[in-house]
C-alpha atoms as a PDB file:
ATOM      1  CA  UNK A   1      83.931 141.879 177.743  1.00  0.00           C
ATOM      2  CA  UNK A   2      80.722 140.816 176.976  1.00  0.00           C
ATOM      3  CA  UNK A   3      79.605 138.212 173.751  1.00  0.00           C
ATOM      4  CA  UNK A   4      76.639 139.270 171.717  1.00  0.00           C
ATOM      5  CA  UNK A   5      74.826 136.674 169.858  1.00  0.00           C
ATOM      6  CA  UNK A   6      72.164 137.616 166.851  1.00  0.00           C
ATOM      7  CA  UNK A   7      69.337 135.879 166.387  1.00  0.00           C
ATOM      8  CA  UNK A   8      69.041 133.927 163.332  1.00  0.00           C
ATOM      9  CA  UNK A   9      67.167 135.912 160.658  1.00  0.00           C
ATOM     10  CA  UNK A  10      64.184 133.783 159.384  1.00  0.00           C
ATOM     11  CA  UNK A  11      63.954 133.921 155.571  1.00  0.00           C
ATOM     12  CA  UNK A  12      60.501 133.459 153.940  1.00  0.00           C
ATOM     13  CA  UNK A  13      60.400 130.610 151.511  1.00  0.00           C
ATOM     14  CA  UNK A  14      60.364 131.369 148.167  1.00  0.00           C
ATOM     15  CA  UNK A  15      58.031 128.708 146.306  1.00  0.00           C
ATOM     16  CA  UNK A  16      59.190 127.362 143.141  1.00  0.00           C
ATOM     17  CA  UNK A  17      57.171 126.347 140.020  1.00  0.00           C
ATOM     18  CA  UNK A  18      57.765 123.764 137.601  1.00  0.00           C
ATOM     19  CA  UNK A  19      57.438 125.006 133.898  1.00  0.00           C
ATOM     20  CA  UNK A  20      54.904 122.731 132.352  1.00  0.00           C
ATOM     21  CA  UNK A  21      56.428 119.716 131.205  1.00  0.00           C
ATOM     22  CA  UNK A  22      56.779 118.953 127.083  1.00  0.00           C
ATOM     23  CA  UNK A  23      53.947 116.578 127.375  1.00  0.00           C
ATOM     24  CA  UNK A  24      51.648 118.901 128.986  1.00  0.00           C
ATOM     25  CA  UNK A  25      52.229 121.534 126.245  1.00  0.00           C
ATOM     26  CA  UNK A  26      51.689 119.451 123.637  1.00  0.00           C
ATOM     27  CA  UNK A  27      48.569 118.117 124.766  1.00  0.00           C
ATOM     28  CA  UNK A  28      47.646 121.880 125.075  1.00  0.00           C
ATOM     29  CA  UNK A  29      48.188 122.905 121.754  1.00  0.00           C
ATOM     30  CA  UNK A  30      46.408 119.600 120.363  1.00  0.00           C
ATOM     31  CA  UNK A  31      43.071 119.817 122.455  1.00  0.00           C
ATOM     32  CA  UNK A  32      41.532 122.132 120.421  1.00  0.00           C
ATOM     33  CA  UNK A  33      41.647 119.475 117.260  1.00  0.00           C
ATOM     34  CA  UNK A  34      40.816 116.205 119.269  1.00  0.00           C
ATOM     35  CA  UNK A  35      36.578 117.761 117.731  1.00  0.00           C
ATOM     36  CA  UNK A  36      37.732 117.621 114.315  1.00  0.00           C
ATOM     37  CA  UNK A  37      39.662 114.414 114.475  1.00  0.00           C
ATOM     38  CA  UNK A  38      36.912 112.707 116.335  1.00  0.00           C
ATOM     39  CA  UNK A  39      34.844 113.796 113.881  1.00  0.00           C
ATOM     40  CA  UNK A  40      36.910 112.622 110.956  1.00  0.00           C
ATOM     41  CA  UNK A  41      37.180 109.413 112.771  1.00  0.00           C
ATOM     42  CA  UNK A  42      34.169 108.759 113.211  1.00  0.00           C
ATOM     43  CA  UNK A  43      33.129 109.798 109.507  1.00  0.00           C
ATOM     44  CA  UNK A  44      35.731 108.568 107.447  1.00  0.00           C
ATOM     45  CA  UNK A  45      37.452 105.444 109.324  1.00  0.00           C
ATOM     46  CA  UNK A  46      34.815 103.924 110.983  1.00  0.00           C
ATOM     47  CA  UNK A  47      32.655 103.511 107.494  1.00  0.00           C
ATOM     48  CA  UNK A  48      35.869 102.189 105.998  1.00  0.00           C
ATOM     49  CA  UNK A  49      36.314 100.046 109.048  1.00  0.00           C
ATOM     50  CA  UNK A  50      32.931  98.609 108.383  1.00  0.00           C
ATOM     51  CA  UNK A  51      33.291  98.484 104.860  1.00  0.00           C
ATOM     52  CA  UNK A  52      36.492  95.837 105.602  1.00  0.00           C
ATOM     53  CA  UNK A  53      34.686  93.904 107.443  1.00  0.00           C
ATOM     54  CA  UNK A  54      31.900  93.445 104.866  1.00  0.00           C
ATOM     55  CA  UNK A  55      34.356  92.458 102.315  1.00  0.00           C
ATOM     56  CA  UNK A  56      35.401  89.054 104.204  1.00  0.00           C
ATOM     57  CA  UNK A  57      31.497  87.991 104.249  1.00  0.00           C
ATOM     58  CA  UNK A  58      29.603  86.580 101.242  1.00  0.00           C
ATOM     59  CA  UNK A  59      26.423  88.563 101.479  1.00  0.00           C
ATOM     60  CA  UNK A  60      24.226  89.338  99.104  1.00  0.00           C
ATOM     61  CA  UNK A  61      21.489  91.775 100.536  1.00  0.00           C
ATOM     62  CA  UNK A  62      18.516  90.367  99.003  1.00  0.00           C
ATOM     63  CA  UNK A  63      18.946  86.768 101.032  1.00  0.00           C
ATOM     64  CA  UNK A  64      20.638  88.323 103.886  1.00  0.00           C
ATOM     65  CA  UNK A  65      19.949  84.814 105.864  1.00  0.00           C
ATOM     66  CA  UNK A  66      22.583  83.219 103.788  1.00  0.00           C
ATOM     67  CA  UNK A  67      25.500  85.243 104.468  1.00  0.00           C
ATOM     68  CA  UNK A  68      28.597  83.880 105.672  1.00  0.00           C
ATOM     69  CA  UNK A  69      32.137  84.565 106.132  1.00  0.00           C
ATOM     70  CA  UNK A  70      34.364  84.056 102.715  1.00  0.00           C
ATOM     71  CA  UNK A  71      37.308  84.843 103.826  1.00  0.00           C
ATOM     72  CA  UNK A  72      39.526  86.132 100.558  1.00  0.00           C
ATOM     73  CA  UNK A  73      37.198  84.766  98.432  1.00  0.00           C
ATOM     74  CA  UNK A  74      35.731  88.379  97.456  1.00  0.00           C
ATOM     75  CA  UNK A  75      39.297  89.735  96.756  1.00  0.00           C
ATOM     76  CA  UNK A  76      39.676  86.533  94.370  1.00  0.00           C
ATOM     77  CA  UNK A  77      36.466  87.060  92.517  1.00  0.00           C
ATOM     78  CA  UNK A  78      37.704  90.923  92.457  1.00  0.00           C
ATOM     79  CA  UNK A  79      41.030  90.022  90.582  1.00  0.00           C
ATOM     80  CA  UNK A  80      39.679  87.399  88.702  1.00  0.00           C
ATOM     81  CA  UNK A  81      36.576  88.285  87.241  1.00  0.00           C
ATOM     82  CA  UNK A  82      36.932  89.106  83.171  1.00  0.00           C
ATOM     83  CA  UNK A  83      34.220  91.805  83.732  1.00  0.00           C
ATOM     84  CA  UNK A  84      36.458  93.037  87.245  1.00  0.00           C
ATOM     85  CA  UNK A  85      39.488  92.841  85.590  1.00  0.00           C
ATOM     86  CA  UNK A  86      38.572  94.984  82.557  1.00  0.00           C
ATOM     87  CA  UNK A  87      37.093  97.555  84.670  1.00  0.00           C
ATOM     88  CA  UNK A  88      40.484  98.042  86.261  1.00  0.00           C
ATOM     89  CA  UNK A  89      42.195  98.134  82.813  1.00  0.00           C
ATOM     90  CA  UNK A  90      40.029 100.866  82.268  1.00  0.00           C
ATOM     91  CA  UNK A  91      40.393 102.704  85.172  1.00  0.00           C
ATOM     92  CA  UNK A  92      43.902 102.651  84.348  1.00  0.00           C
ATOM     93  CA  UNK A  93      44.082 103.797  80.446  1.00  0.00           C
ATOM     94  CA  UNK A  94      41.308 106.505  81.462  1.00  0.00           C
ATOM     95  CA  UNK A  95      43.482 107.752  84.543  1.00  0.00           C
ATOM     96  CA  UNK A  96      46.744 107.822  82.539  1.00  0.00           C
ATOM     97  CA  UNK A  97      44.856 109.340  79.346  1.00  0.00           C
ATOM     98  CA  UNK A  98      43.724 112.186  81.389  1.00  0.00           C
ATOM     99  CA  UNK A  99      46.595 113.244  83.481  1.00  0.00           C
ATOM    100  CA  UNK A 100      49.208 113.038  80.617  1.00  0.00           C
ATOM    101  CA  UNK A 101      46.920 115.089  78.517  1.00  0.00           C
ATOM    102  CA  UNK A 102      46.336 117.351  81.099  1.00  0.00           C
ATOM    103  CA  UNK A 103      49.722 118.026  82.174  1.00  0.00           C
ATOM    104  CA  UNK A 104      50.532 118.766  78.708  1.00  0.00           C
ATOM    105  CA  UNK A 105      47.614 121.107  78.144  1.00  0.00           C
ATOM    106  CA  UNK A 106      48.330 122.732  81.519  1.00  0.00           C
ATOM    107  CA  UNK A 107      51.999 123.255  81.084  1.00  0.00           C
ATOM    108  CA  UNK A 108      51.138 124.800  77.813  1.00  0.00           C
ATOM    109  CA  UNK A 109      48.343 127.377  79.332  1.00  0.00           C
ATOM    110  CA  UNK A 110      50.871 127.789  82.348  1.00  0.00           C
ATOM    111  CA  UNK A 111      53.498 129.613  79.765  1.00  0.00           C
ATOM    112  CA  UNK A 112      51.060 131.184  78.013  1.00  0.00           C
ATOM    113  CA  UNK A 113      50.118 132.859  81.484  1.00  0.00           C
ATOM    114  CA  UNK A 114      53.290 133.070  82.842  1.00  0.00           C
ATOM    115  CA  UNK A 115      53.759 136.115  79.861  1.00  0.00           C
ATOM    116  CA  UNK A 116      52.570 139.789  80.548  1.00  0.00           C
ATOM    117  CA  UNK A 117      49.714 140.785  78.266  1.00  0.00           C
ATOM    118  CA  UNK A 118      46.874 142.749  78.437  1.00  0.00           C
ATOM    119  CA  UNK A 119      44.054 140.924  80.024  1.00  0.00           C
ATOM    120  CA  UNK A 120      45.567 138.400  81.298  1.00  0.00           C
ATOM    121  CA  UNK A 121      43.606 138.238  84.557  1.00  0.00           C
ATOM    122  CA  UNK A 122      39.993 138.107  82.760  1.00  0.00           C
ATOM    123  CA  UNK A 123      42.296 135.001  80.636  1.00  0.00           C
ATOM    124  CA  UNK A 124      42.933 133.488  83.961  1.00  0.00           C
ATOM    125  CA  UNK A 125      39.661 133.421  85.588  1.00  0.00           C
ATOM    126  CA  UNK A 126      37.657 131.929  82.332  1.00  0.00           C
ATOM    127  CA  UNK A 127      40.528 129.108  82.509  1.00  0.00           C
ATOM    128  CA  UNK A 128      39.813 128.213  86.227  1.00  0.00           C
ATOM    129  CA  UNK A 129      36.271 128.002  85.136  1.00  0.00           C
ATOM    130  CA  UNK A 130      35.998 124.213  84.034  1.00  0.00           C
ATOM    131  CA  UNK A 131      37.609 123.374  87.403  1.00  0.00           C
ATOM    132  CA  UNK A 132      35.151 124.629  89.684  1.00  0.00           C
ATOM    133  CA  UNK A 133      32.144 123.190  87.367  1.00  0.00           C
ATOM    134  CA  UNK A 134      30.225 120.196  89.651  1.00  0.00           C
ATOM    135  CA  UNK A 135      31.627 117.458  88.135  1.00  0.00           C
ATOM    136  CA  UNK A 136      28.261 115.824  86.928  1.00  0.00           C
ATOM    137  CA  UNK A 137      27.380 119.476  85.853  1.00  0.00           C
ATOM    138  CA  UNK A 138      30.460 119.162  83.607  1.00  0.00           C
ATOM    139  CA  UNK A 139      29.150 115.902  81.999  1.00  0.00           C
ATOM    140  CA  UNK A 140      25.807 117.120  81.509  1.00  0.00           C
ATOM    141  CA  UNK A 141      27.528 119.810  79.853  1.00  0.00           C
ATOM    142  CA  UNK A 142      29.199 117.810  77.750  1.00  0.00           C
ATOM    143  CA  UNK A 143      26.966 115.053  76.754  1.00  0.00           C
ATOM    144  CA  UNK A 144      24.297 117.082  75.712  1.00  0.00           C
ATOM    145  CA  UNK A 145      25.217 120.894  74.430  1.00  0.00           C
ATOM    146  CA  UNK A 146      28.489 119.287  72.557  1.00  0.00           C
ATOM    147  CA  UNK A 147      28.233 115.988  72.142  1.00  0.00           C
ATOM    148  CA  UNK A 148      24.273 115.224  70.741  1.00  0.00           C
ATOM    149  CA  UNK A 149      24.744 114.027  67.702  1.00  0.00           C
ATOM    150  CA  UNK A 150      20.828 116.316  67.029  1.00  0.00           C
ATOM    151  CA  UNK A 151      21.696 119.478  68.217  1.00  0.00           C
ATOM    152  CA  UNK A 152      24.951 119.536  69.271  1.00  0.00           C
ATOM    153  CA  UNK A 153      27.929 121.981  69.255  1.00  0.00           C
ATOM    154  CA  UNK A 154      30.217 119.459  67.408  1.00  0.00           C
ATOM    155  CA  UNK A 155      28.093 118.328  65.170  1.00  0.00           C
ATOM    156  CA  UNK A 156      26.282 122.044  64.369  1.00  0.00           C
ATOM    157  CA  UNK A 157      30.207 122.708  63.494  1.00  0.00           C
ATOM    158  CA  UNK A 158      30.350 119.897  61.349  1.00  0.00           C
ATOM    159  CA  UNK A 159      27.080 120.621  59.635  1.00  0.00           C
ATOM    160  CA  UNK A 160      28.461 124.107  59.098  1.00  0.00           C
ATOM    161  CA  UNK A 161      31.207 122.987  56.600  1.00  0.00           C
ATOM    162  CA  UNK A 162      29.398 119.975  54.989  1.00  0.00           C
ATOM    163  CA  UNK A 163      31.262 117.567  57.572  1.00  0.00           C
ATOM    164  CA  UNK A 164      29.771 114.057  58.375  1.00  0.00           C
ATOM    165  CA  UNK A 165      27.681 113.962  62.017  1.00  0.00           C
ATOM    166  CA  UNK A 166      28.568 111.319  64.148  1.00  0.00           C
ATOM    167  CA  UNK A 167      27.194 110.104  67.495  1.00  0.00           C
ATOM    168  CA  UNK A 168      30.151 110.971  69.050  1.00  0.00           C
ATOM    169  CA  UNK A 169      29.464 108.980  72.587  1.00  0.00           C
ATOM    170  CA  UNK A 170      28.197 105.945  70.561  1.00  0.00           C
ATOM    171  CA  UNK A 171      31.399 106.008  68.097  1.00  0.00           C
ATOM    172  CA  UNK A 172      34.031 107.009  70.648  1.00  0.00           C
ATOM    173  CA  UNK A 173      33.088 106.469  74.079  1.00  0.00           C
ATOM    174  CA  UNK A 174      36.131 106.493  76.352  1.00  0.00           C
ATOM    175  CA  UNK A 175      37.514 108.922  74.392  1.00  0.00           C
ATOM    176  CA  UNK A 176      33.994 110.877  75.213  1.00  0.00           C
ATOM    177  CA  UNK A 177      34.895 110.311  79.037  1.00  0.00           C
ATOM    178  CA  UNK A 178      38.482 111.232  78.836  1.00  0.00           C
ATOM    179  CA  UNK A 179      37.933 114.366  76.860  1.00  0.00           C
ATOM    180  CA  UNK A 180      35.681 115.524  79.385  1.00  0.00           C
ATOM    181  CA  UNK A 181      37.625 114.730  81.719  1.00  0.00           C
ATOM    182  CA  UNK A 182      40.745 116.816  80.150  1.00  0.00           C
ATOM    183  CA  UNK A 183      38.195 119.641  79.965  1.00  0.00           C
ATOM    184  CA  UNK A 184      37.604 119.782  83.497  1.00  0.00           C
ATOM    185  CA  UNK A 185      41.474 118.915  85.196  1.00  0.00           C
ATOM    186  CA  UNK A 186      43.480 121.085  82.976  1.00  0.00           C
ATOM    187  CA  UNK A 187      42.955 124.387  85.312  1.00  0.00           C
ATOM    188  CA  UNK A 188      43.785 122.211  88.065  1.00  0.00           C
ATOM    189  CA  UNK A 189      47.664 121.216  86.398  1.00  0.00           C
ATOM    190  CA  UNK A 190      48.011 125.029  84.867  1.00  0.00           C
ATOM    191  CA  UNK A 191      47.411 126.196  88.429  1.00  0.00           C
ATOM    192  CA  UNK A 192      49.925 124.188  89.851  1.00  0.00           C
ATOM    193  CA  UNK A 193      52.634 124.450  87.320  1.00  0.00           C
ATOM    194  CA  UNK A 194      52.017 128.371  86.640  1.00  0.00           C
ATOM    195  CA  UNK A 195      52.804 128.340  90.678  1.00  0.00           C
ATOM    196  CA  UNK A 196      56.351 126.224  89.733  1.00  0.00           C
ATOM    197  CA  UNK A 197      56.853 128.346  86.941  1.00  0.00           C
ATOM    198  CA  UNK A 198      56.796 131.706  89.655  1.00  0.00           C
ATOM    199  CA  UNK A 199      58.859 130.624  91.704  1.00  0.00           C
ATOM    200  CA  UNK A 200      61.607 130.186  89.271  1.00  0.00           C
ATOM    201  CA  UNK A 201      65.080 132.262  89.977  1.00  0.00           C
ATOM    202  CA  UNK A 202      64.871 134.757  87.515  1.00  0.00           C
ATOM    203  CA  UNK A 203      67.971 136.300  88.369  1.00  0.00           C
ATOM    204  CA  UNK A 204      69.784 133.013  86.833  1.00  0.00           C
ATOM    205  CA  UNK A 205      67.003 133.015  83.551  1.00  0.00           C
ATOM    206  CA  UNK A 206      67.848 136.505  83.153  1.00  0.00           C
ATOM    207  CA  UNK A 207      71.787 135.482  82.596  1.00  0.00           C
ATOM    208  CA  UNK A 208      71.220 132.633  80.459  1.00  0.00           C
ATOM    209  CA  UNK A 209      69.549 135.282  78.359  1.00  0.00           C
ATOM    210  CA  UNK A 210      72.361 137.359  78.187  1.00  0.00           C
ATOM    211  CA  UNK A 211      74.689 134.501  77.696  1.00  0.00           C
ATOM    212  CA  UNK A 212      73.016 134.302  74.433  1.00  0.00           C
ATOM    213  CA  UNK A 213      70.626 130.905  75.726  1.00  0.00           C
ATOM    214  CA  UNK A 214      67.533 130.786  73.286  1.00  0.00           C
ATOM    215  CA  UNK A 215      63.749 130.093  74.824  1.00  0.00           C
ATOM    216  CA  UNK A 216      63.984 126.303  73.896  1.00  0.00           C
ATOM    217  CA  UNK A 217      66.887 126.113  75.507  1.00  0.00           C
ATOM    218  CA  UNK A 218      65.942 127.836  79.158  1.00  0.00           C
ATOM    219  CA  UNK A 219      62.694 125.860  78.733  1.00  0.00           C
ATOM    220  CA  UNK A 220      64.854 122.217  78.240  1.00  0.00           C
ATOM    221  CA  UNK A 221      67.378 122.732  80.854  1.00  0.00           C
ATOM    222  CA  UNK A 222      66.199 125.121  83.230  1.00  0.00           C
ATOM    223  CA  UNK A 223      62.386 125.727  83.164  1.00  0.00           C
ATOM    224  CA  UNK A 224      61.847 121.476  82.829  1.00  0.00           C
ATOM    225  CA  UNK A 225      64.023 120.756  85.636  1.00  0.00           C
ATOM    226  CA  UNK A 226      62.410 123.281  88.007  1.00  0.00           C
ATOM    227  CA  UNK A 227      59.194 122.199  87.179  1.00  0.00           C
ATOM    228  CA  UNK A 228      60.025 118.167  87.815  1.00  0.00           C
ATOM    229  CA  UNK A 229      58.561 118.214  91.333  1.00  0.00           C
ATOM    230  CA  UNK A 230      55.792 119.949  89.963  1.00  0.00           C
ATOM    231  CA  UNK A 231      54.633 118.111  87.121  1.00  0.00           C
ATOM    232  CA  UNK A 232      55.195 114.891  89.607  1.00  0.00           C
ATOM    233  CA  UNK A 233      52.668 116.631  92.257  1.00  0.00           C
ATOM    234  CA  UNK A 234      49.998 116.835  89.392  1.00  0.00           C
ATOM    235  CA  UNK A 235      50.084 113.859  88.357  1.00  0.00           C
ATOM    236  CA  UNK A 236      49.687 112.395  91.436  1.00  0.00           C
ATOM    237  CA  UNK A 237      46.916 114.063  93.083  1.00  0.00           C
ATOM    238  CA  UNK A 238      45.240 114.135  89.529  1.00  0.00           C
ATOM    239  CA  UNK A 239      45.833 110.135  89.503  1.00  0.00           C
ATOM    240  CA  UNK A 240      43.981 110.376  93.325  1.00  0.00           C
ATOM    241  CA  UNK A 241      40.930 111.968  91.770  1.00  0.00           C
ATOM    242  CA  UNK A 242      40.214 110.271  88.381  1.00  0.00           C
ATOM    243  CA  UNK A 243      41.455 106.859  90.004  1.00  0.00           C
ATOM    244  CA  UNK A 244      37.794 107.477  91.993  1.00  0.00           C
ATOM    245  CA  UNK A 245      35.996 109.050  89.229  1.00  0.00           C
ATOM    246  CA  UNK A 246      32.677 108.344  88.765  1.00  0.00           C
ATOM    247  CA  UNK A 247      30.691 111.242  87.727  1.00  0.00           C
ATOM    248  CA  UNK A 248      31.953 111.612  83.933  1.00  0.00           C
ATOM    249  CA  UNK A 249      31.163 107.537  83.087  1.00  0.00           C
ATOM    250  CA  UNK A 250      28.013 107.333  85.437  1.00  0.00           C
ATOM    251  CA  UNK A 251      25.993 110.959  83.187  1.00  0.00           C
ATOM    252  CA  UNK A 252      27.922 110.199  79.766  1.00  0.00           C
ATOM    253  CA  UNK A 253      27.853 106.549  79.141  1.00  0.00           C
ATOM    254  CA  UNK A 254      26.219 104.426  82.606  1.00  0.00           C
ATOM    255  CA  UNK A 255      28.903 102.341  82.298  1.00  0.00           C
ATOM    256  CA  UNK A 256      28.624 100.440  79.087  1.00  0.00           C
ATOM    257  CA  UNK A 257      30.292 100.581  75.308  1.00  0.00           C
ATOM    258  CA  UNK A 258      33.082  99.260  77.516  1.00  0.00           C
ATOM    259  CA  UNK A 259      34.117 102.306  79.668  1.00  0.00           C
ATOM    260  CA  UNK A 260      32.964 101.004  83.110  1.00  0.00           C
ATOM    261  CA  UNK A 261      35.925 101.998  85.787  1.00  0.00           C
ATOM    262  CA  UNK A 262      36.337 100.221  88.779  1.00  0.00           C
ATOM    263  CA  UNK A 263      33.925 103.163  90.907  1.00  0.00           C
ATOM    264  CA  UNK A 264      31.232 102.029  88.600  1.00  0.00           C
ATOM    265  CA  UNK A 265      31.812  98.476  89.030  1.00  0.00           C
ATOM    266  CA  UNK A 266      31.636  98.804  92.899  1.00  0.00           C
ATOM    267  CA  UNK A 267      28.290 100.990  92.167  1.00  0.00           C
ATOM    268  CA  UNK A 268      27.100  98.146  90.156  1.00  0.00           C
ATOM    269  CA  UNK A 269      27.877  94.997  92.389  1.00  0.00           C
ATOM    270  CA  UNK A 270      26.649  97.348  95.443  1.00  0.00           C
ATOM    271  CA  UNK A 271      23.205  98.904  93.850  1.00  0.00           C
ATOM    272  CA  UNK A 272      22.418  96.694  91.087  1.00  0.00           C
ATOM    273  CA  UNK A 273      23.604  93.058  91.969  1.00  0.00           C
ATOM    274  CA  UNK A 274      23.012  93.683  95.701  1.00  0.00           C
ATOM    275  CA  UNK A 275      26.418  91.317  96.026  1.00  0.00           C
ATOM    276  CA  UNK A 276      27.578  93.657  99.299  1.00  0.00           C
ATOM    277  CA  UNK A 277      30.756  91.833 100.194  1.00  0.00           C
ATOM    278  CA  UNK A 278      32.250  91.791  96.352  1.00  0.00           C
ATOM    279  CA  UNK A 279      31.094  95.535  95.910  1.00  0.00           C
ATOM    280  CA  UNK A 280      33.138  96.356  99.538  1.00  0.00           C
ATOM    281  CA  UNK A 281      36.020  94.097  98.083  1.00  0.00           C
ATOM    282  CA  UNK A 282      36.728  96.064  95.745  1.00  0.00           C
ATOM    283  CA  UNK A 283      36.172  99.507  97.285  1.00  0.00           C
ATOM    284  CA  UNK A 284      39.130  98.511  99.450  1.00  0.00           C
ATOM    285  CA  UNK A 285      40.940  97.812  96.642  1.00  0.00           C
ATOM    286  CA  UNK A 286      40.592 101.201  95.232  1.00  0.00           C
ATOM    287  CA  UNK A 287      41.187 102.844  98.733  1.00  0.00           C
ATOM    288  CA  UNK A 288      44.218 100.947  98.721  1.00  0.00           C
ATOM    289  CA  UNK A 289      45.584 101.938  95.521  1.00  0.00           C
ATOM    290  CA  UNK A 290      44.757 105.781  95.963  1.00  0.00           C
ATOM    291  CA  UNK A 291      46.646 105.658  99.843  1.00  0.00           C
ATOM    292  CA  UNK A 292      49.634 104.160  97.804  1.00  0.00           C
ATOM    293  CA  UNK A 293      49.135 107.066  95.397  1.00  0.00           C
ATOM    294  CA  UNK A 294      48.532 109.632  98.191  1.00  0.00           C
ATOM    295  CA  UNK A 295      52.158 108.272  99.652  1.00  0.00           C
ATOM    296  CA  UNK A 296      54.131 109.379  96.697  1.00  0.00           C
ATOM    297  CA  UNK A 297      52.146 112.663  96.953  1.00  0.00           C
ATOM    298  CA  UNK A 298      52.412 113.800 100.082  1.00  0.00           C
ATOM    299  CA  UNK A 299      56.412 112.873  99.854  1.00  0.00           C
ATOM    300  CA  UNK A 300      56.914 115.146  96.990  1.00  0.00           C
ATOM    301  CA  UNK A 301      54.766 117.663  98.500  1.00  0.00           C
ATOM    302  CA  UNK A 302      57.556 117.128 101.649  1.00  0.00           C
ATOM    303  CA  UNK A 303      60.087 117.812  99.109  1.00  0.00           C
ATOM    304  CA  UNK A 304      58.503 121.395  97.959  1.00  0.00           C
ATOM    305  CA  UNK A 305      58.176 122.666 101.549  1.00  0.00           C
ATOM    306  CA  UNK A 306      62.238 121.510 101.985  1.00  0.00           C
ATOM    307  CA  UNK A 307      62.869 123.119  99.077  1.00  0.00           C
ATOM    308  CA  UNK A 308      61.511 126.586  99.147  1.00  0.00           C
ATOM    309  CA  UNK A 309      62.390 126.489 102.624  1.00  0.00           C
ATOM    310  CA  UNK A 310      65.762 126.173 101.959  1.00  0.00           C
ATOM    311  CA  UNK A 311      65.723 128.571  99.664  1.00  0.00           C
ATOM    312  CA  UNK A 312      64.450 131.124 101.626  1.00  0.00           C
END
């Protein structure tokens, strides 16, 4: 009896791959933005970076041999200064002035549109109009086909029905500004709230009709509350934009009759007084304020995504 012995069959190696790690993949999917971001970078940061800088120096660009490191002293002068400090008072009354009132005018338009009637898309488009005027277009618009007290639209009105004619920039000029202003940033709430008001359950408006619920009282306790995250996203990214405003005071009024802001103060200490570290004092300040601003927004914007994802 004889013992047979196989050879050992050799068995080609498989070779295995490693998936690409999580690191890898993300560093994938980013590449293709590291352009833009660079570019932001080196656009927006880097000026702001220098502008910081500036702000710690006393330097005034007409004796540019005597400049020298202040310290805080710019930031000081910024929040000391009667003239400084009124132009931030201003900022503020013209920034809350014009979002209130624009909220309000927008929530109103925003029902109006949020009704079926005939037309209502040619209604739509002429109210988006003011928003996507150029800003200094606007106040051209304003300071000189309705506001000139010669041949102006107001005061042609007022001539009409034996009314007095007033100069109405002279007589009322932060009002001027803010009304403007309204004009032009009431599309931009009515957008925004018209969205909240469309994305309302209708299903549950619909049975506190039949419940015998009157408009006033859907509006108070259902419409209200479901536009609360709306009417806070408004306000805040309007507060972003007329915080910086500069257009509307620079064409109607330059600045004076007391309605300088704090973007035409930094224009005047920067252009006019040449005083470079006080004028880049106080654009930080601004910056500062809007990022706080910006904060609050982009947390409530959070809060809409959750939302409508979770109710999808």
């Amino acid at each position: 009896m004889t013992a047979t012995t196989t050879a050992p069959v050799a068995t080609p190696s498989v070779r295995t791959t490693r998936p690409p790690s999580a690191r890898l993949r993300n560093w994938a999917t980013r590449a293709p933005l590291l352009p833009a971001l660079i570019f932001m970078i080196v656009v927006t940061q880097l000026p702001f970076v220098a502008t910081l800088v500036i702000s710690f120096f006393d330097w005034n660009s007409l004796y540019p041999d005597a400049r020298k490191f202040a310290g805080l002293g710019n930031y000081q002068e910024v929040l000391t200064d009667a003239d400084l400090r009124h132009s931030v008072w201003t900022t503020v009354l013209l920034t809350v002035a014009v979002v209130l009132a624009s909220l309000v005018l927008g929530l109103l338009l925003a029902l109006l549109l949020d009704r079926r009637f005939k037309g209502r898309g040619v209604v739509r488009t002429l109210l988006i109009a003011p928003f996507l005027v150029v800003p200094v277009a606007a106040a051209l618009l304003w300071k000189h086909v309705l506001y000139n007290p010669e041949y102006g639209l107001f005061n042609g009105l007022l001539h009409y029905v034996g009314g007095p004619q007033p100069d109405w920039i002279s007589n009322t000029p932060l009002l001027a500004v803010e009304a403007s202003l309204v004009w032009q940033w009431t599309p931009f709430m009515m957008l925004i709230l018209l969205a909240g008001l469309q994305s309302r359950d209708h299903e549950q408006i619909e049975a506190a009709r039949v419940d015998g619920a009157s408009d006033w009282q859907i509006f108070r306790h259902l419409t209200l509350p479901h536009l609360r995250r709306y009417l806070e996203l408004g306000a805040l990214l309007g507060s972003i934009y007329i915080v910086q405003n500069f257009d509307a005071v620079f064409t109607l009024t330059s600045g004076g009759l007391g309605t300088a802001n704090l973007p035409y103060t930094v224009y005047q200490s920067f252009y006019q007084a040449h005083e470079n570290g006080l004028a880049s004092a106080a654009g930080v300040l601004v910056v500062i304020g809007s990022i706080i601003i910006a904060t609050f927004a982009l947390r409530v914007v959070s809060s809409l995504f959750r939302e409508e994802v979770s109710r999808a």
